[in-house]
Structures are given as structure tokens and as C-alpha cells.
N, C-alpha and C. Protein backbone atom coordinates (compact mmCIF):
# COMPACT_ATOMS: atom_id res chain seq x y z
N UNK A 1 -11.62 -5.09 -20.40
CA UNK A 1 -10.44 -4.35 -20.79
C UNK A 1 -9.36 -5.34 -21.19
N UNK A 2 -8.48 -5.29 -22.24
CA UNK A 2 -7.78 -5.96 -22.89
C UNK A 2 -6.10 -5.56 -22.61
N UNK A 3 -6.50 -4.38 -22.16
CA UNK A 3 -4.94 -4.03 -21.64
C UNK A 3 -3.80 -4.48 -20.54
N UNK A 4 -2.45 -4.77 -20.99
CA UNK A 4 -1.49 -5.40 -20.17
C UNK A 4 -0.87 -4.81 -19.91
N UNK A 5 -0.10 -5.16 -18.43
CA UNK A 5 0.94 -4.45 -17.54
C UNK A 5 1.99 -5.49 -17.34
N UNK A 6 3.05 -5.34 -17.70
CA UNK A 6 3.72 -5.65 -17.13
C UNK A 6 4.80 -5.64 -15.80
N UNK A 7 4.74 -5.68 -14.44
CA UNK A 7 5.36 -5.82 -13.67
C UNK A 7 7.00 -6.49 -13.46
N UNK A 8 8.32 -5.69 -13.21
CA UNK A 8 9.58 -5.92 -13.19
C UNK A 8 10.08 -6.15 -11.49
N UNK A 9 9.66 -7.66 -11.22
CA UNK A 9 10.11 -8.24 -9.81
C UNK A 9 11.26 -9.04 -9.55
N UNK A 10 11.88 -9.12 -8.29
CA UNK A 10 13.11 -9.90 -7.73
C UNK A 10 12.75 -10.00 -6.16
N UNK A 11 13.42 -11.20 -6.06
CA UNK A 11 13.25 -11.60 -4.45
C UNK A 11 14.03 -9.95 -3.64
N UNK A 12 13.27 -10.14 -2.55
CA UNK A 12 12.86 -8.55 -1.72
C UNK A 12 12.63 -7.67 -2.65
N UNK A 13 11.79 -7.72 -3.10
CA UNK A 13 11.02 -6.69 -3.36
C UNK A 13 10.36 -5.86 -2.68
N UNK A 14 9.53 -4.31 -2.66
CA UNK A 14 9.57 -4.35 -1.60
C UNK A 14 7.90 -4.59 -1.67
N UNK A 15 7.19 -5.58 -0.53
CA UNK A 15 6.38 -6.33 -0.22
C UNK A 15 4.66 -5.28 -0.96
N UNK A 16 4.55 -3.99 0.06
CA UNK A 16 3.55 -3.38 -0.65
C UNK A 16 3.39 -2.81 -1.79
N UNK A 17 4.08 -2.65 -2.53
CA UNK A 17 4.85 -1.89 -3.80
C UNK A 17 5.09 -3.12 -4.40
N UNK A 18 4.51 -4.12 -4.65
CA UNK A 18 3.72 -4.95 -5.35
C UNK A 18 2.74 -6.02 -5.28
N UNK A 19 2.49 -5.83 -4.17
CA UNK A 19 1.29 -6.73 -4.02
C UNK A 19 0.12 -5.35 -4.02
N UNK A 20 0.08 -4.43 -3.26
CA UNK A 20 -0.87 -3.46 -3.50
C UNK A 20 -1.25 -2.96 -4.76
N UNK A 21 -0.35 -2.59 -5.89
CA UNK A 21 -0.53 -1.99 -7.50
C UNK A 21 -0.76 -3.39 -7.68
N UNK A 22 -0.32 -4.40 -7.72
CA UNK A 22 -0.96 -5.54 -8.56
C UNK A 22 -2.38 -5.71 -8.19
N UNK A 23 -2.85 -5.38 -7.40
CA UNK A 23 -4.46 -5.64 -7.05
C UNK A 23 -5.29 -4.61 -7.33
N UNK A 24 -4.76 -3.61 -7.21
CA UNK A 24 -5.11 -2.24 -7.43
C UNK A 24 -5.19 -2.30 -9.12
N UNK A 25 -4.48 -2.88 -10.03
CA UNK A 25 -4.19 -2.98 -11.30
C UNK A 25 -5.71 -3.87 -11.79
N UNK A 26 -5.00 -5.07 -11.17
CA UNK A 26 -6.32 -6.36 -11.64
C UNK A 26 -7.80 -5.58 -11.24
N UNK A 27 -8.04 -4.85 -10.31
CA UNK A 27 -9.28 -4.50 -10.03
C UNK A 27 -9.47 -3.46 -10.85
N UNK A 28 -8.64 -3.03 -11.77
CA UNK A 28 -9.77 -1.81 -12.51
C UNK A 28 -9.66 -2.48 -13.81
N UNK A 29 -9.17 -4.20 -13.95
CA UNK A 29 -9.66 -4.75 -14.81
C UNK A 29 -8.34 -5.04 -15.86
N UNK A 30 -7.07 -4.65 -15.31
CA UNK A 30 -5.98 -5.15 -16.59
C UNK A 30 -5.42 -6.36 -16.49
N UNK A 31 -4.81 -6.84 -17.54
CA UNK A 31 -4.04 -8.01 -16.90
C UNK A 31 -2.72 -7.74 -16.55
N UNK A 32 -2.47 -8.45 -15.52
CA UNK A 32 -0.99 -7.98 -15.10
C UNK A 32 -0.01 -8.77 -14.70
N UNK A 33 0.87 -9.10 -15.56
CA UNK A 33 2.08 -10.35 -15.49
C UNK A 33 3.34 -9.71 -15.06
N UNK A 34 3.28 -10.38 -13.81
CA UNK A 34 4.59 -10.61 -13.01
C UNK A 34 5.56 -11.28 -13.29
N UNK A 35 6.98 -10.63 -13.36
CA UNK A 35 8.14 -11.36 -14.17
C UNK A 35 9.24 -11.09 -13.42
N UNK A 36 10.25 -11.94 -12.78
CA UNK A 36 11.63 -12.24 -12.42
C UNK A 36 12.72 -12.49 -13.73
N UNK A 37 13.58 -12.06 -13.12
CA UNK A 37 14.90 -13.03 -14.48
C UNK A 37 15.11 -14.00 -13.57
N UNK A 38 14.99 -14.80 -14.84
CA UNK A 38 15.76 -16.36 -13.82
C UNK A 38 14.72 -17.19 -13.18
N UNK A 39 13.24 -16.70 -13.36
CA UNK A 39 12.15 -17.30 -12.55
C UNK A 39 10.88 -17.60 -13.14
N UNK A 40 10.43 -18.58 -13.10
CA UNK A 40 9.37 -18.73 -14.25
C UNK A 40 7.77 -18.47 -13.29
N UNK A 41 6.88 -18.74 -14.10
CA UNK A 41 5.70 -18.92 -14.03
C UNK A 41 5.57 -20.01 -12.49
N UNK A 42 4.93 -19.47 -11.59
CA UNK A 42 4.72 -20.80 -10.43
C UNK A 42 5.54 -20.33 -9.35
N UNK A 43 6.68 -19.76 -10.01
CA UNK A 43 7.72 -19.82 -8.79
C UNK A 43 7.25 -18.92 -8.13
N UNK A 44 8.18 -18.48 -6.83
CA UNK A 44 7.69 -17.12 -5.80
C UNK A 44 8.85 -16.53 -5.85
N UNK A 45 8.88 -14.99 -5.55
CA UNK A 45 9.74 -13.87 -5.16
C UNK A 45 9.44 -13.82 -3.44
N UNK A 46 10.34 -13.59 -3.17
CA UNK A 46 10.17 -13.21 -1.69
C UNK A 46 10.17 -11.67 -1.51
N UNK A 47 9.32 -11.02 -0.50
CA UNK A 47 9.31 -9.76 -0.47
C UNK A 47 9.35 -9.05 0.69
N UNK A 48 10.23 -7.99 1.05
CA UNK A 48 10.20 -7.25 2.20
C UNK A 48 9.53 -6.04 2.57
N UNK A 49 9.38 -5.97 3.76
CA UNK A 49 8.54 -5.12 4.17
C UNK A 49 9.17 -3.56 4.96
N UNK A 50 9.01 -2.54 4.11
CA UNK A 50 9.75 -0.97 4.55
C UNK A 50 9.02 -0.90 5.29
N UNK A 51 9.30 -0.08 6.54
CA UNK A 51 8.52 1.12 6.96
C UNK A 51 9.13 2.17 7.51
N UNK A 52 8.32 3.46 7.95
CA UNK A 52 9.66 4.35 8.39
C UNK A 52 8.99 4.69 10.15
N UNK A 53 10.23 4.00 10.63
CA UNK A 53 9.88 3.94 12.11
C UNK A 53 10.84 5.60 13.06
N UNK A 54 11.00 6.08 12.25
CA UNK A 54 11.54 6.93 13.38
C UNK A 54 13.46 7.34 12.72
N UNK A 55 13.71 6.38 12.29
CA UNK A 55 15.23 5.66 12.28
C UNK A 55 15.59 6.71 10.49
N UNK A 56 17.26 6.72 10.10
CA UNK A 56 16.90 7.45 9.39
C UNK A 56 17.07 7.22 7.78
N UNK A 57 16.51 6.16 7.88
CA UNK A 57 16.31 5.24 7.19
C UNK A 57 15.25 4.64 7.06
N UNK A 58 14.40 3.59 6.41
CA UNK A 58 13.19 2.55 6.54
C UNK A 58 14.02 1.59 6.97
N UNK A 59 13.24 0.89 8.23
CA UNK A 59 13.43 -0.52 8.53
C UNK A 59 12.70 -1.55 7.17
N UNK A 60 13.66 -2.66 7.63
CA UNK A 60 13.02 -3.84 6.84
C UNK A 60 12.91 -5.21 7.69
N UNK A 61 12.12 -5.36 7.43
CA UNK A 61 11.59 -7.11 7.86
C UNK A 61 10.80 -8.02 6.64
N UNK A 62 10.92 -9.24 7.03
CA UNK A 62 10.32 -10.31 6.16
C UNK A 62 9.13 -9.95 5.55
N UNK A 63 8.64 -9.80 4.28
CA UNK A 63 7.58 -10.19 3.79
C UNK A 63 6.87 -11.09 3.26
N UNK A 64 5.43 -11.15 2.42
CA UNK A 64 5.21 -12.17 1.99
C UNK A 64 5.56 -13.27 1.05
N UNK A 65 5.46 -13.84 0.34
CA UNK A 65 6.12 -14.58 -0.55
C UNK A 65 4.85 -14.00 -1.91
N UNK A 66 5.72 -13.74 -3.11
CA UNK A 66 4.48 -13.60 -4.16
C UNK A 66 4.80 -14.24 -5.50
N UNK A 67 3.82 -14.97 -5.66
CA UNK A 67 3.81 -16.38 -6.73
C UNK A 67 4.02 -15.50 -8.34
N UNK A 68 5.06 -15.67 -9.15
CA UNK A 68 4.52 -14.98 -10.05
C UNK A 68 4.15 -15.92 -11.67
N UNK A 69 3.25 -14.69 -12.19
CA UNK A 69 2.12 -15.51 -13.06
C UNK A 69 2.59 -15.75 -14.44
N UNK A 70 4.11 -15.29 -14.97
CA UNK A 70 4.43 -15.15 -16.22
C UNK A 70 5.62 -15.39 -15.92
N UNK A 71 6.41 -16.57 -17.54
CA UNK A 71 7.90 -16.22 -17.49
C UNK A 71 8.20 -15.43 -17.94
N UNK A 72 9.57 -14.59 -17.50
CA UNK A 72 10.29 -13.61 -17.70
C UNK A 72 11.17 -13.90 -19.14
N UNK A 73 10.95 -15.02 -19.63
CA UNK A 73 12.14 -15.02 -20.96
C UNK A 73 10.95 -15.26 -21.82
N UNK A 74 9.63 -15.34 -21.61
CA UNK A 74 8.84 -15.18 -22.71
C UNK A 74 8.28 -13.39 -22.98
N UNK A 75 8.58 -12.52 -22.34
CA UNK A 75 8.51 -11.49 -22.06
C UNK A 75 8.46 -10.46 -23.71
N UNK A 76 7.49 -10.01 -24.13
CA UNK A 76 7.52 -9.13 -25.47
C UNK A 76 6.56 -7.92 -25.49
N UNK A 77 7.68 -7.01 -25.21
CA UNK A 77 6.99 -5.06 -24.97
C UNK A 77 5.97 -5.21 -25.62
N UNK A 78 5.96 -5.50 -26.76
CA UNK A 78 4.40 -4.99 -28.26
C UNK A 78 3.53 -5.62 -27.52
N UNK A 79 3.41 -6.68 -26.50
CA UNK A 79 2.26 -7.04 -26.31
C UNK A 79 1.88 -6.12 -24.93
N UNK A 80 2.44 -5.50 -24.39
CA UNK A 80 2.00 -4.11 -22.80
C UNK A 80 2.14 -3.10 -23.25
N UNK A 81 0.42 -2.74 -22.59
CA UNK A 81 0.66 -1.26 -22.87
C UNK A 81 1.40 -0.37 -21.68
N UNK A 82 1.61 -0.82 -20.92
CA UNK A 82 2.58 -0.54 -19.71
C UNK A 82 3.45 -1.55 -18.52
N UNK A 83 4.34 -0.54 -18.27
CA UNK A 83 5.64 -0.73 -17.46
C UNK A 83 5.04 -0.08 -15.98
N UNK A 84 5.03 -1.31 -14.97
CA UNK A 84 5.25 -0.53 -14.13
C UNK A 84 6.73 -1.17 -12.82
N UNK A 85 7.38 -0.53 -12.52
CA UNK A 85 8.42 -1.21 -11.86
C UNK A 85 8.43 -1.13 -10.07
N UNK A 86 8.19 -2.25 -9.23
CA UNK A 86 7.98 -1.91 -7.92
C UNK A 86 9.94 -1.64 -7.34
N UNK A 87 9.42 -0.85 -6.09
CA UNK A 87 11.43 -0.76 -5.39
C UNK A 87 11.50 -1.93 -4.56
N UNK A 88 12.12 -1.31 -3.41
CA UNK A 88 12.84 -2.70 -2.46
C UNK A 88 14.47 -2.65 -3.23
N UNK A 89 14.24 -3.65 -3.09
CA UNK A 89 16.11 -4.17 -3.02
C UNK A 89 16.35 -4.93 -4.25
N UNK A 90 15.32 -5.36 -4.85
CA UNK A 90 15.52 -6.01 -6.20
C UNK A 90 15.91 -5.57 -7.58
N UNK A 91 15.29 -3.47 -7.43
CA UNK A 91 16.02 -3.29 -8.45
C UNK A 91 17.13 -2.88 -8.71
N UNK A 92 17.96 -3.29 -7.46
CA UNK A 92 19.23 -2.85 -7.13
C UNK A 92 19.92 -4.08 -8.15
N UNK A 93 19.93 -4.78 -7.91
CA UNK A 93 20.19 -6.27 -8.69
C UNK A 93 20.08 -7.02 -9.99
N UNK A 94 18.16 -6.27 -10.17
CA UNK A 94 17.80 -7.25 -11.47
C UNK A 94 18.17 -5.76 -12.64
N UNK A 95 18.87 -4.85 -12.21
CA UNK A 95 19.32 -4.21 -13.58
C UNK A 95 20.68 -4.55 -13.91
N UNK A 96 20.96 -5.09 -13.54
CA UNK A 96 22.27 -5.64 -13.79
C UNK A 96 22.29 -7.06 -14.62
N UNK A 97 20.81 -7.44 -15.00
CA UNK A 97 20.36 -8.16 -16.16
C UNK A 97 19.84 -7.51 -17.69
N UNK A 98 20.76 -7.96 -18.63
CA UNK A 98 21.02 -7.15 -19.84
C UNK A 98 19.47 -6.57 -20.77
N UNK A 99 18.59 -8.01 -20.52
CA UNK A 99 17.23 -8.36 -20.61
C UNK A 99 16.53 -7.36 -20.14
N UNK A 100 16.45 -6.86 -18.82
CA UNK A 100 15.49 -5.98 -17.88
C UNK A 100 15.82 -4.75 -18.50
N UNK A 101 17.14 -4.33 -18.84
CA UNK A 101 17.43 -2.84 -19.06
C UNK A 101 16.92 -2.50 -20.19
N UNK A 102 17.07 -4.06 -21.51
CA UNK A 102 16.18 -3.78 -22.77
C UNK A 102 14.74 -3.44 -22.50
N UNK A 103 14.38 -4.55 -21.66
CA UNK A 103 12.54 -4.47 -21.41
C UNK A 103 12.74 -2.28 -21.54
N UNK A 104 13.15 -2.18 -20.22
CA UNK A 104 12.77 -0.87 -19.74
C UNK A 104 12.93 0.13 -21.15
N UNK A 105 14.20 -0.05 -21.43
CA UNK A 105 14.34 0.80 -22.97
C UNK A 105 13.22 0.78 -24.22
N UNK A 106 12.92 -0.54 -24.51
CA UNK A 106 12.01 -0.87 -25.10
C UNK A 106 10.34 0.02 -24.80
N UNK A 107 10.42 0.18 -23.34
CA UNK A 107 9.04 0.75 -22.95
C UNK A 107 9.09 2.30 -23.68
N UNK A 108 10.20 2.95 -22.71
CA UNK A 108 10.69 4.47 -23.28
C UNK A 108 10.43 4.75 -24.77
N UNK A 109 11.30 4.05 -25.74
CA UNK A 109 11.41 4.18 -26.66
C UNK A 109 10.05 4.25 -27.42
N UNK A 110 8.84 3.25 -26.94
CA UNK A 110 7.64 3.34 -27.56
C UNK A 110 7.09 4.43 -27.13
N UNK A 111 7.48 5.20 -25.89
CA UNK A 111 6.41 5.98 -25.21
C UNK A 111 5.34 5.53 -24.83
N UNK A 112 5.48 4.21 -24.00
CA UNK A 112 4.48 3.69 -23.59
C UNK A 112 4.68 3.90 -21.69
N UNK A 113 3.58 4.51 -21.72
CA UNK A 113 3.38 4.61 -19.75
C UNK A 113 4.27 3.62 -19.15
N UNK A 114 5.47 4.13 -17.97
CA UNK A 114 5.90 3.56 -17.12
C UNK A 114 6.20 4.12 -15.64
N UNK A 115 5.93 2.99 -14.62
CA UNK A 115 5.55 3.93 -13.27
C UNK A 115 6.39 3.09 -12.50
N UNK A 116 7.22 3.98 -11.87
CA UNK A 116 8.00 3.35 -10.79
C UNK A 116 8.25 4.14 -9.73
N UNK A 117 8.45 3.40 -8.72
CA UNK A 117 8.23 3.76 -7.31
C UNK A 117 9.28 3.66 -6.39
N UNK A 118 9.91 3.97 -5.49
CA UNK A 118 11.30 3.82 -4.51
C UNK A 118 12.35 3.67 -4.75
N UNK A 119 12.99 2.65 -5.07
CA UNK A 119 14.10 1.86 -5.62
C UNK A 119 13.85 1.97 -6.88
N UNK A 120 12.98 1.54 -7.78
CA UNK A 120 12.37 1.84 -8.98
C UNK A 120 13.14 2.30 -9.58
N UNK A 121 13.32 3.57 -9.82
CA UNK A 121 13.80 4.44 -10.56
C UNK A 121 15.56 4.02 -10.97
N UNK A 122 15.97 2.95 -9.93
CA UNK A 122 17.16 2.82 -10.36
C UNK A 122 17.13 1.43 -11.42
N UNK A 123 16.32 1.06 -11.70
CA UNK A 123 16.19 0.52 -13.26
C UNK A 123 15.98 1.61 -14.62
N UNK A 124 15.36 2.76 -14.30
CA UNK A 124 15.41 4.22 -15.07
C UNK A 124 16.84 4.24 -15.35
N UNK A 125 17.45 4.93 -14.30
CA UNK A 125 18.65 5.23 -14.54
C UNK A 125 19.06 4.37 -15.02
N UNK A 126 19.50 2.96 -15.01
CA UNK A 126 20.19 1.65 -15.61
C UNK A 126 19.91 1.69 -17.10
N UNK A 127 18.53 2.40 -17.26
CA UNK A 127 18.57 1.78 -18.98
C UNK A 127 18.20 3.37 -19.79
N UNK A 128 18.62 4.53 -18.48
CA UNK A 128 19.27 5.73 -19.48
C UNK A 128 18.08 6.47 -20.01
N UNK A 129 17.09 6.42 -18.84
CA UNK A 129 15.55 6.51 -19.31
C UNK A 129 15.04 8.11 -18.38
N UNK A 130 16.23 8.58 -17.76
CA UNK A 130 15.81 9.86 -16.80
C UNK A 130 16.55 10.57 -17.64
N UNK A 131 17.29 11.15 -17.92
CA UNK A 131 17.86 12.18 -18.69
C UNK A 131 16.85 13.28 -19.65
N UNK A 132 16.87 14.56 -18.68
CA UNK A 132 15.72 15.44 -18.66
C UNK A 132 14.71 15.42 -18.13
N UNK A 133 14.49 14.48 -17.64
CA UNK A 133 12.77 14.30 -16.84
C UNK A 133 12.65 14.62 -15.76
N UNK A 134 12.06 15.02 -15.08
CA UNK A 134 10.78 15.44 -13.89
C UNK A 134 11.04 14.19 -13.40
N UNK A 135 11.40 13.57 -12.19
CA UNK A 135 11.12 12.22 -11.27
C UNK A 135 11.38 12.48 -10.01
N UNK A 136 10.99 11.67 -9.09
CA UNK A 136 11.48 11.52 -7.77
C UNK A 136 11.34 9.82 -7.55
N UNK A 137 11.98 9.33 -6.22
CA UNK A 137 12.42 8.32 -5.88
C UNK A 137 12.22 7.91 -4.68
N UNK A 138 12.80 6.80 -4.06
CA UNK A 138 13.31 7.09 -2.34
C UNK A 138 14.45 7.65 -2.48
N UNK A 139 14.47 8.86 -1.29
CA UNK A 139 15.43 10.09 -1.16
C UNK A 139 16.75 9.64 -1.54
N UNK A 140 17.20 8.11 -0.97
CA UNK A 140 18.50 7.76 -1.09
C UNK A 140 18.77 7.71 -2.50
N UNK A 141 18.47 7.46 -3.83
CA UNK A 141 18.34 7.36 -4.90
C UNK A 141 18.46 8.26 -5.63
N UNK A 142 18.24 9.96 -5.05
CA UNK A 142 18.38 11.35 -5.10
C UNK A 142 20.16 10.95 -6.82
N UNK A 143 20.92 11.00 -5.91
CA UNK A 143 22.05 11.29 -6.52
C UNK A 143 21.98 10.10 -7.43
N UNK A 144 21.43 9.14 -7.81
CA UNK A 144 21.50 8.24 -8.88
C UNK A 144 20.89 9.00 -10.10
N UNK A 145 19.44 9.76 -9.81
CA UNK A 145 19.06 10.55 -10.91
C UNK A 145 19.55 11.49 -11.17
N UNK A 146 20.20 12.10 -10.21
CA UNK A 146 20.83 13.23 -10.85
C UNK A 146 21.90 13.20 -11.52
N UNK A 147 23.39 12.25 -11.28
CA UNK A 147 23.97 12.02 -11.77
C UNK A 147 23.87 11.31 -13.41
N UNK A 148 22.39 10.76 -13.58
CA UNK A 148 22.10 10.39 -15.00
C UNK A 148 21.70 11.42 -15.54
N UNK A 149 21.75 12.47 -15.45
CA UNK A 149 20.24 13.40 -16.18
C UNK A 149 19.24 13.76 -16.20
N UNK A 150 18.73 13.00 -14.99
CA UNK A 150 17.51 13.15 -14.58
C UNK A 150 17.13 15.04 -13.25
N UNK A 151 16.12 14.87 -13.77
CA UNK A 151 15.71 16.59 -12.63
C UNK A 151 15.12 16.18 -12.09
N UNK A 152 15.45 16.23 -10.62
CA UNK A 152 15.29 15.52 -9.46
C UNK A 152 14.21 16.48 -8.87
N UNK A 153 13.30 15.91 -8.28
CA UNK A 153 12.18 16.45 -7.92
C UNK A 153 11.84 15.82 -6.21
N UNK A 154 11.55 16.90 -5.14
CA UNK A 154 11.67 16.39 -4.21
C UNK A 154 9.98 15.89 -3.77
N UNK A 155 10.01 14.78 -3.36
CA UNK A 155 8.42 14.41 -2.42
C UNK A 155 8.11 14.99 -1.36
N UNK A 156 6.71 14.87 -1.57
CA UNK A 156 6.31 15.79 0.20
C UNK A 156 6.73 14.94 1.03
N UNK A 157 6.65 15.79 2.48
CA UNK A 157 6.97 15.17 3.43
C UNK A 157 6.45 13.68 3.67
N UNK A 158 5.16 13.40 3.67
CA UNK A 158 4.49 12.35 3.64
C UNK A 158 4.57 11.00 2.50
N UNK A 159 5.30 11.52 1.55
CA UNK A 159 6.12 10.47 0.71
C UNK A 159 4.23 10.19 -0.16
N UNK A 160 3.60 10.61 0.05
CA UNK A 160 2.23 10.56 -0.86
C UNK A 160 2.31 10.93 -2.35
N UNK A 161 2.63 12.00 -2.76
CA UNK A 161 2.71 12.17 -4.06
C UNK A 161 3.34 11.61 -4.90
N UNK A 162 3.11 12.04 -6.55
CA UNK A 162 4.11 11.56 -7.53
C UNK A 162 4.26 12.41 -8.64
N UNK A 163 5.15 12.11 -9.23
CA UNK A 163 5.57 13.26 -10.24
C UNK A 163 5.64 12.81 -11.72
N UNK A 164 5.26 13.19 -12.67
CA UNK A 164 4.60 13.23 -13.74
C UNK A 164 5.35 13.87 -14.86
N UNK A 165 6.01 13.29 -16.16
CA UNK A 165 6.74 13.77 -16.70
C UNK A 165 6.67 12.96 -18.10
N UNK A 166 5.79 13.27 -19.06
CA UNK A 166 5.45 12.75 -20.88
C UNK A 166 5.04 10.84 -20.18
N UNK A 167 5.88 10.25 -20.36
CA UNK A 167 5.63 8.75 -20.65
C UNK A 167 5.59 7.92 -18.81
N UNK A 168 6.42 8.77 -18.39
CA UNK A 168 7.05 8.61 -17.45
C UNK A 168 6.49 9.30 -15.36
N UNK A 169 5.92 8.05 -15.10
CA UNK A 169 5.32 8.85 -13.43
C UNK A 169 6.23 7.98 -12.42
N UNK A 170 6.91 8.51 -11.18
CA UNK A 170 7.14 8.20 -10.15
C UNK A 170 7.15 8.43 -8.99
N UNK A 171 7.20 7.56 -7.87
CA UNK A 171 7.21 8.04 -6.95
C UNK A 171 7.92 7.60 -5.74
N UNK A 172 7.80 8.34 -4.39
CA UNK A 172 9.01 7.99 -3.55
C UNK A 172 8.53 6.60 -2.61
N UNK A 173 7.47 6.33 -2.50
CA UNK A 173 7.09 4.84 -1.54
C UNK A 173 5.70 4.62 -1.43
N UNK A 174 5.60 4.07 -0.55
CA UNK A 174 3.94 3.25 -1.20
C UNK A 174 3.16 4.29 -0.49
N UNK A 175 3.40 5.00 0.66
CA UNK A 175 2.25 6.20 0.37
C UNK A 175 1.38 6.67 -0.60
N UNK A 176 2.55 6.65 -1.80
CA UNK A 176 2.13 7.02 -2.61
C UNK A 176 0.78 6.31 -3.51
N UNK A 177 0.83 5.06 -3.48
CA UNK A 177 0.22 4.25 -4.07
C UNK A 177 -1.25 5.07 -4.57
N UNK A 178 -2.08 5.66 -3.99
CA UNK A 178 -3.18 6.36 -4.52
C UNK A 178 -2.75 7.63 -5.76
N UNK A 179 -1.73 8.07 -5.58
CA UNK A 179 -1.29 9.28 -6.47
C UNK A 179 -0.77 8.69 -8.02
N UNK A 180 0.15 7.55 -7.52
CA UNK A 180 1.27 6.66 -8.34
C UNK A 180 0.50 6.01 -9.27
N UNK A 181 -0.53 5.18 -8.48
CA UNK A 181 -1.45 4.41 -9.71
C UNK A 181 -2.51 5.23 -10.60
N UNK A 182 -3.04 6.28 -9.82
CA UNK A 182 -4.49 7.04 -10.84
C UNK A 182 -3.87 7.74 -11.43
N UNK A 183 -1.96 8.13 -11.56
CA UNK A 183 -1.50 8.64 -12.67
C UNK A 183 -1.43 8.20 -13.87
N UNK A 184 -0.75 6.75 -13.06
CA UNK A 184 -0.19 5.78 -13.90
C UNK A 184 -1.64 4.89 -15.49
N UNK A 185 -2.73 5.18 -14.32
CA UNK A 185 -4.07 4.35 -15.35
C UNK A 185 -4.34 5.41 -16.07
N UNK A 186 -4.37 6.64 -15.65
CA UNK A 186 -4.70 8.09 -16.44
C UNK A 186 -3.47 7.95 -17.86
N UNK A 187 -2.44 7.96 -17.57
CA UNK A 187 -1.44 7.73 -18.67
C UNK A 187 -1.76 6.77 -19.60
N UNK A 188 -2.21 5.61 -19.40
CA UNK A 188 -2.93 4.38 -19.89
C UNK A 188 -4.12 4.58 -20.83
N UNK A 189 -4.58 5.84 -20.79
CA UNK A 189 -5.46 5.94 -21.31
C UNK A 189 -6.83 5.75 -20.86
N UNK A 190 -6.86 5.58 -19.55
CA UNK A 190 -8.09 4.57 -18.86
C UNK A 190 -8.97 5.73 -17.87
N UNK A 191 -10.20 5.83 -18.03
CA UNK A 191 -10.74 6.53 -17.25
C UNK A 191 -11.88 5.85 -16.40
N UNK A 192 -11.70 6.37 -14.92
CA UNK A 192 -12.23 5.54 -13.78
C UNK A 192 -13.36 6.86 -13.30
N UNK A 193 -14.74 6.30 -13.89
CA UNK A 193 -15.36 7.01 -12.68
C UNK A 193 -16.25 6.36 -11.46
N UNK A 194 -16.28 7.45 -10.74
CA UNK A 194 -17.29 7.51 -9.85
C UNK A 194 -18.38 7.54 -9.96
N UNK A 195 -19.71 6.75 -8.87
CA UNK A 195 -21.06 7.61 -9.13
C UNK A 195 -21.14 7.79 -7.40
């Protein structure tokens, strides 16, 4: 398979919500380049780790460190056939790089598959990419889509599902990861079977 993904990372990221879809990605055979602003090829993102303990909120603690495989200023949409954007705390930050909001626009505009997950979605909103759509998020993020235009769609309890809308799939946390990605490869054009 010849097809590319591009991945939109920053230190804390959040830890499973990209190391899980990146493996999950490479194993059904795409290539998939990991990109920071400001960070080249070699370097590492640091990444944190959600979970929901009770509290009413997700805790966070340290995650792993993840090496990434592409620079971010050599970065050109025509060559991916998809966007996918992990949450955490990074995309609180890296949309506030003029670059990332093009990438993301750039995706939209082709109608090329993009999947984002938790935090995620607030690179959507940044580059004006929810307005009318079907999405959901992490809950806190609720009023970011709505206030853009976006039709806010609530997750099950279990934060497993994802929601599905023309170019565009997301979802609220890595629960999701089984729903999020066989949308996301289905959008891709890619069909996975079983025997």
C-alpha cells in the first residue's frame, strides 16, 4: 500500500492517541509521518498519559517519549491521503502555529479523510473546519465546537465510539481507538478483511 498519513504532534501529547493509531496505521500497511512545528526528523515529543480515575476530569502523568520520523517544514498535503490529529495538550498550542492551521485547511479543502480524537478537534475548530458537521470531542471541548459551528454530538458513556460526518471522523478518547481508526481506514478507501 502506497498510501500516507500524516500525523499532527507536540510535546504532551496525549501518549495512547498516538502511539496506538500510529501502529495500528503502520500495521494495515500505510506510511505514517509524524510531524511537530519546530521539530525535525530524530527529535522526540514527549507524551502524557490520560486516564479517567474517578476524578472529574482525566488525570495525567508522564508518558513515553516518541521519536518522530518526518520534518514538519518539509510537510506537503498532495503527497497524504490523510489527516489524522492525536489530543492531549498539544493541540491546545500547536494551533496557534499559522503552518498547522494551513496543513488542517489544506486537508478539508481537498476532502481528504481526517480523524481526530480528544483535544483534536480543537485544531478543527482553529482552522474553521467544524462549521455544520456531526463531531464529538473530549466533553471539555463541547463549547469550542459549538461556538464554531460545529453540531456537537455527544459520546457514549464509555467514550468508545465515533462520529462520522463526509471527510471528517472523531472522537472523544482512546477508547475509542477501535471505532476511530476502522472509520478513519474505511474513509481512506481501504478495506480490511477477515478470514
Amino acid at each position: 500500500m502506497s498510501k500516507k498519513i500524516l500525523v499532527l504532534a507536540g510535546d504532551f501529547v496525549e501518549d495512547y492517541e498516538l502511539m496506538i493509531p500510529y501502529q495500528m496505521l503502520v500495521m494495515c500497511g500505510f506510511q505514517v509521518d509524524v510531524v511537530c512545528p519546530g521539530k525535525k526528523s530524530g527529535e522526540i515529543v514527549a507524551t502524557a498519559i490520560h486516564d479517567f480515575e474517578g476524578d472529574q476530569t482525566y488525570s495525567e502523568k508522564r508518558g513515553h517519549n516518541f521519536m518522530l520520523n518526518y520534518d514538519f517544514e518539509n510537510v506537503k498535503t498532495t503527497e497524504y491521503a490523510g489527516l489524522y490529529i492525536p489530543g492531549g495538550r498539544a493541540p491546545e498550542y500547536i494551533r496557534l502555529n499559522e503552518r498547522v492551521v494551513e496543513i488542517v485547511q489544506e486537508f478539508e479543502k481537498a476532502k481528504k479523510p481526517i480523524a481526530a480524537i480528544c483535544h483534536g478537534p480543537q485544531l478543527l475548530v482553529a482552522a474553521d473546519v467544524v462549521r455544520g458537521k456531526k463531531c464529538t470531542a473530549y466533553p471539555a471541548v463541547m463549547p469550542d465546537i459549538k461556538l464554531a459551528g460545529g453540531i456537537w454530538t455527544n459520546s457514549n458513556e464509555t467514550l468508545s465510539d465515533s462520529v462520522v460526518d463526509g471527510n471528517l471522523v472523531t472522537s472523544a478518547a482512546w477508547p475509542a481507538h477501535p471505532a476511530l481508526i476502522g472509520e478513519f481506514i474505511k474513509l481512506l478507501g481501504v478495506e480490511i478483511k477477515h478470514n
